[in-house]
Structures are given as structure tokens and as C-alpha cells.
PDB file of N, CA and C in Angstrom:
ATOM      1  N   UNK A   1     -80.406  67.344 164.487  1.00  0.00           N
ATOM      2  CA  UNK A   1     -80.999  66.042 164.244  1.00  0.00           C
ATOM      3  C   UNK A   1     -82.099  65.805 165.284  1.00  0.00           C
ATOM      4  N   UNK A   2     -83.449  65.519 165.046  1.00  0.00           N
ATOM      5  CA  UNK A   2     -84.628  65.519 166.119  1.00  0.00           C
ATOM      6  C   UNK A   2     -84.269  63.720 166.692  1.00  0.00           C
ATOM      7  N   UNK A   3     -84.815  64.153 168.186  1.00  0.00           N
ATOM      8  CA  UNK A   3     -84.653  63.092 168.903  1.00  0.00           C
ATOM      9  C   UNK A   3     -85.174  61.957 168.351  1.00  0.00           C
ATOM     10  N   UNK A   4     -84.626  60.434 168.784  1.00  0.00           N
ATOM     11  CA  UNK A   4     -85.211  59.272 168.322  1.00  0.00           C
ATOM     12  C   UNK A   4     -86.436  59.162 169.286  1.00  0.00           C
ATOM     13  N   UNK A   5     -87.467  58.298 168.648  1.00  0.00           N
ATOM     14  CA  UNK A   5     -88.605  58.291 169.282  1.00  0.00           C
ATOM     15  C   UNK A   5     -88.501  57.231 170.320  1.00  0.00           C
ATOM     16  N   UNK A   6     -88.806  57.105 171.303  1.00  0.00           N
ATOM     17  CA  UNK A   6     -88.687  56.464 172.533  1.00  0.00           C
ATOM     18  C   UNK A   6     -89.477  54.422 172.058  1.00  0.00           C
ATOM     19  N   UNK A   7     -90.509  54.696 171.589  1.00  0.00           N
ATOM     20  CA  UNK A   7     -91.008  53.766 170.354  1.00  0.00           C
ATOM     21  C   UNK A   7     -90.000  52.972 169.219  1.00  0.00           C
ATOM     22  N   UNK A   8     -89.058  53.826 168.671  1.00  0.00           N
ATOM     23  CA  UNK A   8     -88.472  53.214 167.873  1.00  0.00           C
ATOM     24  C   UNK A   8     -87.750  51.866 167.871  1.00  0.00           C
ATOM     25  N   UNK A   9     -86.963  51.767 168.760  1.00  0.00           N
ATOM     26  CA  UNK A   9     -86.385  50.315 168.296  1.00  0.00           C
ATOM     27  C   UNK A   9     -88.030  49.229 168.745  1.00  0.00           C
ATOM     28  N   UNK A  10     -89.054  49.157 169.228  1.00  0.00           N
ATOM     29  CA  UNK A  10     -90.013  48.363 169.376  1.00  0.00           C
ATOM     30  C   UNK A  10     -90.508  48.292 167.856  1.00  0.00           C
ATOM     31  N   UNK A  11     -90.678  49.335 167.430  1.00  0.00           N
ATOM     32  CA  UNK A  11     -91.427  49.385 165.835  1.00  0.00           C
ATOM     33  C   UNK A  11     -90.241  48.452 164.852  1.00  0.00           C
ATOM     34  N   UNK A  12     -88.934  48.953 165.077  1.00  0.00           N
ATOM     35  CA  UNK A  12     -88.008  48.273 164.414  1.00  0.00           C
ATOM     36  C   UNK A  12     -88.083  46.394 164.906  1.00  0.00           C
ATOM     37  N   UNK A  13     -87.875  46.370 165.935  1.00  0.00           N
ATOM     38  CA  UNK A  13     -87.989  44.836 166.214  1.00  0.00           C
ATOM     39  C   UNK A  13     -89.331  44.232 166.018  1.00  0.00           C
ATOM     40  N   UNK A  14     -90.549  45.029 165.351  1.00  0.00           N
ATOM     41  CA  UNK A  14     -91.455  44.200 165.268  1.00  0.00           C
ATOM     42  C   UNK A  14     -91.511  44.215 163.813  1.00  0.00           C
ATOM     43  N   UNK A  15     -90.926  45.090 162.914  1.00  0.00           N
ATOM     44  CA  UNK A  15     -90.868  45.211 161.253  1.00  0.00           C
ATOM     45  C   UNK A  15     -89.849  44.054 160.902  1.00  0.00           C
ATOM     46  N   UNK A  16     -88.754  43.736 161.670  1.00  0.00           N
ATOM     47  CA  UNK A  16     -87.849  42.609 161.654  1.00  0.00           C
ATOM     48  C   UNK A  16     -88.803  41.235 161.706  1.00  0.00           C
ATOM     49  N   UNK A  17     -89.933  41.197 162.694  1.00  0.00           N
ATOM     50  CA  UNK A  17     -90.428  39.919 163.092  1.00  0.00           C
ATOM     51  C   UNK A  17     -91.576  39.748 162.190  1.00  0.00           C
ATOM     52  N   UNK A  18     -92.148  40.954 161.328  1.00  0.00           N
ATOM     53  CA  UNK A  18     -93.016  40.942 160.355  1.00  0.00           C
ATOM     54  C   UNK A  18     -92.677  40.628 158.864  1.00  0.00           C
ATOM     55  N   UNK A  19     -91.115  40.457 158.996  1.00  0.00           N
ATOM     56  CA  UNK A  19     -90.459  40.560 157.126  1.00  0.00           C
ATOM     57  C   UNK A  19     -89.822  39.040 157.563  1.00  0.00           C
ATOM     58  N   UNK A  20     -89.507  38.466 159.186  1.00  0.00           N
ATOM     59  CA  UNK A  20     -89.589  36.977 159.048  1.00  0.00           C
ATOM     60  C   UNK A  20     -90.603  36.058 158.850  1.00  0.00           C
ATOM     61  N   UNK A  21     -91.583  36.542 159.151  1.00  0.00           N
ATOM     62  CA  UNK A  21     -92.915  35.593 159.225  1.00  0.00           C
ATOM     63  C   UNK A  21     -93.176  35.829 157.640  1.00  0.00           C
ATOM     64  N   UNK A  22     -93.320  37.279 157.210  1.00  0.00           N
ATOM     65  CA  UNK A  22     -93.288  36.998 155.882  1.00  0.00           C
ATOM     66  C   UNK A  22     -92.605  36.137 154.726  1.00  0.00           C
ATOM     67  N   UNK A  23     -91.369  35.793 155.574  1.00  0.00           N
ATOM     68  CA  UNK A  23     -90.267  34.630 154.542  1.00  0.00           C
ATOM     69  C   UNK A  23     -90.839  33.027 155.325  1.00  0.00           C
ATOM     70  N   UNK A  24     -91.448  33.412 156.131  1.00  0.00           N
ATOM     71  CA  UNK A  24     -91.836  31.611 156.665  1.00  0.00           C
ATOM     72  C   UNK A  24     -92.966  31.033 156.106  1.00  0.00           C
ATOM     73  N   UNK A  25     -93.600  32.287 155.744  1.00  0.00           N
ATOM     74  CA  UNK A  25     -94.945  31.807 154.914  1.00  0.00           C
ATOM     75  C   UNK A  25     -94.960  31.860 153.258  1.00  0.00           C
ATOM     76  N   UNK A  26     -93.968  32.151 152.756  1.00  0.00           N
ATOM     77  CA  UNK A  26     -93.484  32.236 151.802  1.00  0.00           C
ATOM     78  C   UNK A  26     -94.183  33.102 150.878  1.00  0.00           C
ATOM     79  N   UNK A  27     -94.455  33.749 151.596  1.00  0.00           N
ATOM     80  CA  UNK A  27     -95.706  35.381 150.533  1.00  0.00           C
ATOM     81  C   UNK A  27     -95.050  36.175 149.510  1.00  0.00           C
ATOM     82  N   UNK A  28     -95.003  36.343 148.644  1.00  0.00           N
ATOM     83  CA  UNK A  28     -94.673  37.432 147.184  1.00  0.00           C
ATOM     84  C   UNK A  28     -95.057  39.087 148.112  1.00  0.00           C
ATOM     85  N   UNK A  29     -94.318  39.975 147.666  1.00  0.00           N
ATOM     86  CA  UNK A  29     -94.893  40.885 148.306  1.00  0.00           C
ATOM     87  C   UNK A  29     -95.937  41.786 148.304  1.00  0.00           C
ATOM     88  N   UNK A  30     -96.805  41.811 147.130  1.00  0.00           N
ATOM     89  CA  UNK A  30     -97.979  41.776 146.292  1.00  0.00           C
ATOM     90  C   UNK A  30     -99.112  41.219 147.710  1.00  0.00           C
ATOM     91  N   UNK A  31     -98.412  39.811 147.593  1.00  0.00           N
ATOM     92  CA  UNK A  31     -99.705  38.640 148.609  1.00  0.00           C
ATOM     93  C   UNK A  31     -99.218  39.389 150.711  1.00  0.00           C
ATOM     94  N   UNK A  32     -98.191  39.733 150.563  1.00  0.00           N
ATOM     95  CA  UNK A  32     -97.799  39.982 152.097  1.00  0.00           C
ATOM     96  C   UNK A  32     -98.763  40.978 151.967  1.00  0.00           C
ATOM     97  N   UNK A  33     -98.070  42.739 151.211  1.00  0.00           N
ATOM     98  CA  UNK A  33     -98.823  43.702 151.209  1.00  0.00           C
ATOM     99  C   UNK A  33    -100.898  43.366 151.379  1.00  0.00           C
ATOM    100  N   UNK A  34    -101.546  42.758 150.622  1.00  0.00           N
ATOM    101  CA  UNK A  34    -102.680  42.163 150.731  1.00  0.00           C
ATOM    102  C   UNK A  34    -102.626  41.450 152.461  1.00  0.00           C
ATOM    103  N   UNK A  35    -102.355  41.068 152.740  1.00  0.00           N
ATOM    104  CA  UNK A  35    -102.393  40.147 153.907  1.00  0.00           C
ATOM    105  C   UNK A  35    -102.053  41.324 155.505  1.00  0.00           C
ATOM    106  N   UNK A  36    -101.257  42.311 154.821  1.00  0.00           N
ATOM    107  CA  UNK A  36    -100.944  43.222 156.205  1.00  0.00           C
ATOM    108  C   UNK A  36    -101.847  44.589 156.277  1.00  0.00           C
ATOM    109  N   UNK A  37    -102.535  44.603 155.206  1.00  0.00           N
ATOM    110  CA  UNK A  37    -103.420  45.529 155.028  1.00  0.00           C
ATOM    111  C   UNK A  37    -102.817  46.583 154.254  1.00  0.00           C
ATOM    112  N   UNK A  38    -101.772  46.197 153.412  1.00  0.00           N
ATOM    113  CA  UNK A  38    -100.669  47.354 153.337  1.00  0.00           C
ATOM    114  C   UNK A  38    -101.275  47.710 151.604  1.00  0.00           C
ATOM    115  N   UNK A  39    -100.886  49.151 151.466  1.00  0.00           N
ATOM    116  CA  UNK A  39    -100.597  48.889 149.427  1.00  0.00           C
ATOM    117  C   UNK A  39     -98.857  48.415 149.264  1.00  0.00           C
ATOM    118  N   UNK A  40     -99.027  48.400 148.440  1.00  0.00           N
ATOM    119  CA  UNK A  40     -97.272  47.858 147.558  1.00  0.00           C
ATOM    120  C   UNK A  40     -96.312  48.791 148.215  1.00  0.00           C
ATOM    121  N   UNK A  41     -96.510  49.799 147.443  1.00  0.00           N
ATOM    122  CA  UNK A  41     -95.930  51.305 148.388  1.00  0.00           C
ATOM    123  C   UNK A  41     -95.461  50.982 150.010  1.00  0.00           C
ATOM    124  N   UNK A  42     -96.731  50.487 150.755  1.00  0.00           N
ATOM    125  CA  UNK A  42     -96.379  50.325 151.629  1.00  0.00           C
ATOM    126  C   UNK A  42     -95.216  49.217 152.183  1.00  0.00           C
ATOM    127  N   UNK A  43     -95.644  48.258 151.880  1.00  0.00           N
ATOM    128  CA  UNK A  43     -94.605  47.437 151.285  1.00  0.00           C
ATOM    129  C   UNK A  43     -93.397  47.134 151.242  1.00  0.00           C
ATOM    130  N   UNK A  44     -92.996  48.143 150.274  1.00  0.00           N
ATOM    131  CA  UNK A  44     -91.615  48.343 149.929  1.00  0.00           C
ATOM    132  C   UNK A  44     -90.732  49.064 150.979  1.00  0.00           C
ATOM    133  N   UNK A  45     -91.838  49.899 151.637  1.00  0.00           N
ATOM    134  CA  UNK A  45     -90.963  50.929 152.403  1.00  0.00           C
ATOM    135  C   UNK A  45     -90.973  50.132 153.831  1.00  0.00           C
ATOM    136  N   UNK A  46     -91.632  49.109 154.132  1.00  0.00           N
ATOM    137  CA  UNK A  46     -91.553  47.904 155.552  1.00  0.00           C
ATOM    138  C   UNK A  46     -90.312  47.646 155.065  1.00  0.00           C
ATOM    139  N   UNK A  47     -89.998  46.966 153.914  1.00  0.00           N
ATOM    140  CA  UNK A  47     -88.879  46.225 153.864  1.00  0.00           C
ATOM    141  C   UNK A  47     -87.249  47.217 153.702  1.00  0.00           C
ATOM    142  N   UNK A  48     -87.654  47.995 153.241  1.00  0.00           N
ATOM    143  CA  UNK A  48     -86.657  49.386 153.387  1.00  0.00           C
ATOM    144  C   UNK A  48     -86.072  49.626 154.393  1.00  0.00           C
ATOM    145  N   UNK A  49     -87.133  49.640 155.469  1.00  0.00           N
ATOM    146  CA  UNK A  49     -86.506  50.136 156.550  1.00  0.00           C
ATOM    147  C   UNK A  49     -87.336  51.398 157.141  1.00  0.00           C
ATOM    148  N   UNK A  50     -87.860  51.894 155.901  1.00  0.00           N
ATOM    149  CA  UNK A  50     -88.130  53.120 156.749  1.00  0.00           C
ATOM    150  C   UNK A  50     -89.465  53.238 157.581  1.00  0.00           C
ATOM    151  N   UNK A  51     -88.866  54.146 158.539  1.00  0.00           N
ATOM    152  CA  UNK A  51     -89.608  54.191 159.623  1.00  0.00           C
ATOM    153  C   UNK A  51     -90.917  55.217 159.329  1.00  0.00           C
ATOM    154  N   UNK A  52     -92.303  54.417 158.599  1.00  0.00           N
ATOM    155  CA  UNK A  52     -93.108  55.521 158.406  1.00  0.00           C
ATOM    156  C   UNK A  52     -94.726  54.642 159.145  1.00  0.00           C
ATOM    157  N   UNK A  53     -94.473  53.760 160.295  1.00  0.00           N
ATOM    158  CA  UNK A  53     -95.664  53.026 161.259  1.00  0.00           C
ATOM    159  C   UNK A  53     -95.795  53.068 162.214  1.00  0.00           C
ATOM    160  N   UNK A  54     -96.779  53.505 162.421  1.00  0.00           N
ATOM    161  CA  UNK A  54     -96.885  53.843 163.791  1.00  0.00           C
ATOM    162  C   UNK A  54     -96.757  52.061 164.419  1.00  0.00           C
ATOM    163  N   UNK A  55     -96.427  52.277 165.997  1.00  0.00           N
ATOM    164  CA  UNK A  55     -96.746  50.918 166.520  1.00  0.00           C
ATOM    165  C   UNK A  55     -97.733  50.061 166.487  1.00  0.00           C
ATOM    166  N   UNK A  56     -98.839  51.098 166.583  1.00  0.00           N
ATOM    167  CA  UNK A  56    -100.685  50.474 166.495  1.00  0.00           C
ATOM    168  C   UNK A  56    -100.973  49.997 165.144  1.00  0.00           C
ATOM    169  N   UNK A  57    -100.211  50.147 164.054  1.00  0.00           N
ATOM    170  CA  UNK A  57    -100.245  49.645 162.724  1.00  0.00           C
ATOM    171  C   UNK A  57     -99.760  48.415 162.791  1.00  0.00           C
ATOM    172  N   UNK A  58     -98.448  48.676 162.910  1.00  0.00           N
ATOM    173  CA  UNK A  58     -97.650  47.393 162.832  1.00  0.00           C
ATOM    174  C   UNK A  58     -98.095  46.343 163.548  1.00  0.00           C
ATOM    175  N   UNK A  59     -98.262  46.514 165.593  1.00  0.00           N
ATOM    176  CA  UNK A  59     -99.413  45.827 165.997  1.00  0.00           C
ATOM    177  C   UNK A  59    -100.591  45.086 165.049  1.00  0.00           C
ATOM    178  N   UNK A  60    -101.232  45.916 164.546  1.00  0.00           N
ATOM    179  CA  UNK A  60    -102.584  45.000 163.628  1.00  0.00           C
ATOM    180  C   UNK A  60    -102.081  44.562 162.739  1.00  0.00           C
ATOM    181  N   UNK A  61    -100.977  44.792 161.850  1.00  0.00           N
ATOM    182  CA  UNK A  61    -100.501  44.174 160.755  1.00  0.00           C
ATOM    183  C   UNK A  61     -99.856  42.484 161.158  1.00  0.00           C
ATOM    184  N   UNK A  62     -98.813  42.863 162.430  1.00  0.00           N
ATOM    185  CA  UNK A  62     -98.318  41.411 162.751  1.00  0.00           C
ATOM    186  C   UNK A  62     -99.479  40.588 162.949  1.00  0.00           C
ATOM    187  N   UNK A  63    -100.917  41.044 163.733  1.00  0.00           N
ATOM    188  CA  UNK A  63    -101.607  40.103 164.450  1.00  0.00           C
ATOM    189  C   UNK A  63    -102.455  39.345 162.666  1.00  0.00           C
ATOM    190  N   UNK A  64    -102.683  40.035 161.751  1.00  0.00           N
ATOM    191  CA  UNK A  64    -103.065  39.800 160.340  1.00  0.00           C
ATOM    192  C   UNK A  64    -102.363  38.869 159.904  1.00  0.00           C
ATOM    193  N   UNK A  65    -100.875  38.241 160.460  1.00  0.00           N
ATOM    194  CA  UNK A  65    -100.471  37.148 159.977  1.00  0.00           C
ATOM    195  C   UNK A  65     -99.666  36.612 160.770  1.00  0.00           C
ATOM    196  N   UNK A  66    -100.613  36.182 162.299  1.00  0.00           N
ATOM    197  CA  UNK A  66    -100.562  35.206 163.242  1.00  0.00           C
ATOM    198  C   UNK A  66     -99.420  35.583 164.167  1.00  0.00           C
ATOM    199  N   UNK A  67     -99.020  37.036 164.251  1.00  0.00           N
ATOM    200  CA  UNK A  67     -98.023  37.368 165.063  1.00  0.00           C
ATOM    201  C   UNK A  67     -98.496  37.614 166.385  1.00  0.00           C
ATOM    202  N   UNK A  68     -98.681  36.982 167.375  1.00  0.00           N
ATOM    203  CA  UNK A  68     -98.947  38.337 168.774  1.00  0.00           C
ATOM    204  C   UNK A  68     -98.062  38.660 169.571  1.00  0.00           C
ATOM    205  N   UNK A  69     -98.394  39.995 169.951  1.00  0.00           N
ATOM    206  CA  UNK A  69     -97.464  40.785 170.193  1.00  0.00           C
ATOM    207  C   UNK A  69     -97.583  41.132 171.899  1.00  0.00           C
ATOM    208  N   UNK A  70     -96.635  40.886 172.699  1.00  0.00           N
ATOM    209  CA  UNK A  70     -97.306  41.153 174.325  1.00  0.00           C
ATOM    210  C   UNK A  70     -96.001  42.114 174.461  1.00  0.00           C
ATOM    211  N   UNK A  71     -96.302  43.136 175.356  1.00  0.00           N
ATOM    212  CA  UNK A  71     -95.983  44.306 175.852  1.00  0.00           C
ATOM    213  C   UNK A  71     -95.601  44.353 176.967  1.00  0.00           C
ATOM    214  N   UNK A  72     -94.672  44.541 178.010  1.00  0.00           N
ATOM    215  CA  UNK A  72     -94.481  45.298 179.489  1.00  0.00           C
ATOM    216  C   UNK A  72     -93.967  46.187 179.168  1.00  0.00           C
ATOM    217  N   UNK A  73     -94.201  47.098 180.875  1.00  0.00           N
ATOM    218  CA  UNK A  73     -93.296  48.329 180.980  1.00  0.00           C
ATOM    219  C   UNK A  73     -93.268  48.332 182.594  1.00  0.00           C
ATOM    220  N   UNK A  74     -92.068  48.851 182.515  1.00  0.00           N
ATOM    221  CA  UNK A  74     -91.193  48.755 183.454  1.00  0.00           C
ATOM    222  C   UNK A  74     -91.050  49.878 184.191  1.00  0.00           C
ATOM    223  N   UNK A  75     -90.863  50.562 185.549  1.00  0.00           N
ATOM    224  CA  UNK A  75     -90.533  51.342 185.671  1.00  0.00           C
ATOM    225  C   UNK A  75     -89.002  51.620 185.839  1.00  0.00           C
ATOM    226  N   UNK A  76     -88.525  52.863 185.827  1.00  0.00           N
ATOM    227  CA  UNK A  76     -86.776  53.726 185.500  1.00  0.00           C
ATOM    228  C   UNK A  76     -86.200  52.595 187.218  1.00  0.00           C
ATOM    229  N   UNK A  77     -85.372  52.484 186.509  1.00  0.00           N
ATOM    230  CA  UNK A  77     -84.237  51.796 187.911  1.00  0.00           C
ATOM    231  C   UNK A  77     -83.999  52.353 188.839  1.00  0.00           C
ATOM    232  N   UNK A  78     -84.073  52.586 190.069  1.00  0.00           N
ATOM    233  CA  UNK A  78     -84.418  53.056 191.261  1.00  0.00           C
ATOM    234  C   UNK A  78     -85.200  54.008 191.919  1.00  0.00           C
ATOM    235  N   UNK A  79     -86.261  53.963 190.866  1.00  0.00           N
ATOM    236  CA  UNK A  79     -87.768  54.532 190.936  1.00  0.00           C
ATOM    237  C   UNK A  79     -88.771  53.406 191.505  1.00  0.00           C
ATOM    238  N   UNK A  80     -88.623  53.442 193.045  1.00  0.00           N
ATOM    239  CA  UNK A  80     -90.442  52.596 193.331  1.00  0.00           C
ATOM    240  C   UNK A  80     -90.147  51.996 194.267  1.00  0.00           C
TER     241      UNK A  80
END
């Protein structure tokens, strides 16, 4: 089984915060897909689950419907 990507749960918690804003604004997924830059296809597979976005996507997609997104990083625990 190949390693999880170090990225992943960030992409996951921002596909979570992109399929809420999508239910707050009350978008069809036709009008979301249009609005995130996405096709349908794409779409379907946000709400799926599956993991096929990069972060820098999802990034421009949330900011496409008023999401922003702020970032730290931290360094390893008893490093510094």
C-alpha cells in the first residue's frame, strides 16, 4: 500500500470546507462545478471523496467561492 501523502488530510479538510460552503450557498452541482472551475466529472468525484486535487487546486477553487485559506508550518517537536 503506497504511503499517505503528507498533504492529505489538509486537501481532505479543505474538500470538507468546500462541499460546506457549497450547502450554505445553496448551489446545484452543475452551478458549484461552474463556480469552482470544475467540469461535473469533477464534481462528483469532490463530493466522493476521492482524492484526485492537488492542494493548489483546491486552494483556487475554495478562494472562487469566498473561502480563504491561511497556512502555518511548524517545525518537528524538539527541533530548534
Amino acid at each position: 500500500m503506497p504511503a499517505k501523502s503528507p498533504s492529505a488530510p489538509l486537501r481532505a479538510q479543505l474538500r470538507v470546507r468546500i462541499l460546506s460552503r457549497i450547502a450554505e450557498l445553496k448551489l446545484k452541482d452543475i452551478e458549484a462545478a461552474a463556480e469552482l472551475g470544475f467540469s461535473p466529472g469533477q464534481m462528483s468525484r469532490l463530493r466522493q471523496g476521492v482524492d484526485i486535487f492537488t492542494l493548489d487546486r483546491l486552494i483556487d477553487a475554495a478562494a472562487h467561492i469566498g473561502i480563504s485559506v491561511r497556512m502555518s508550518a511548524t517545525r518537528p517537536y524538539g527541533q530548534g
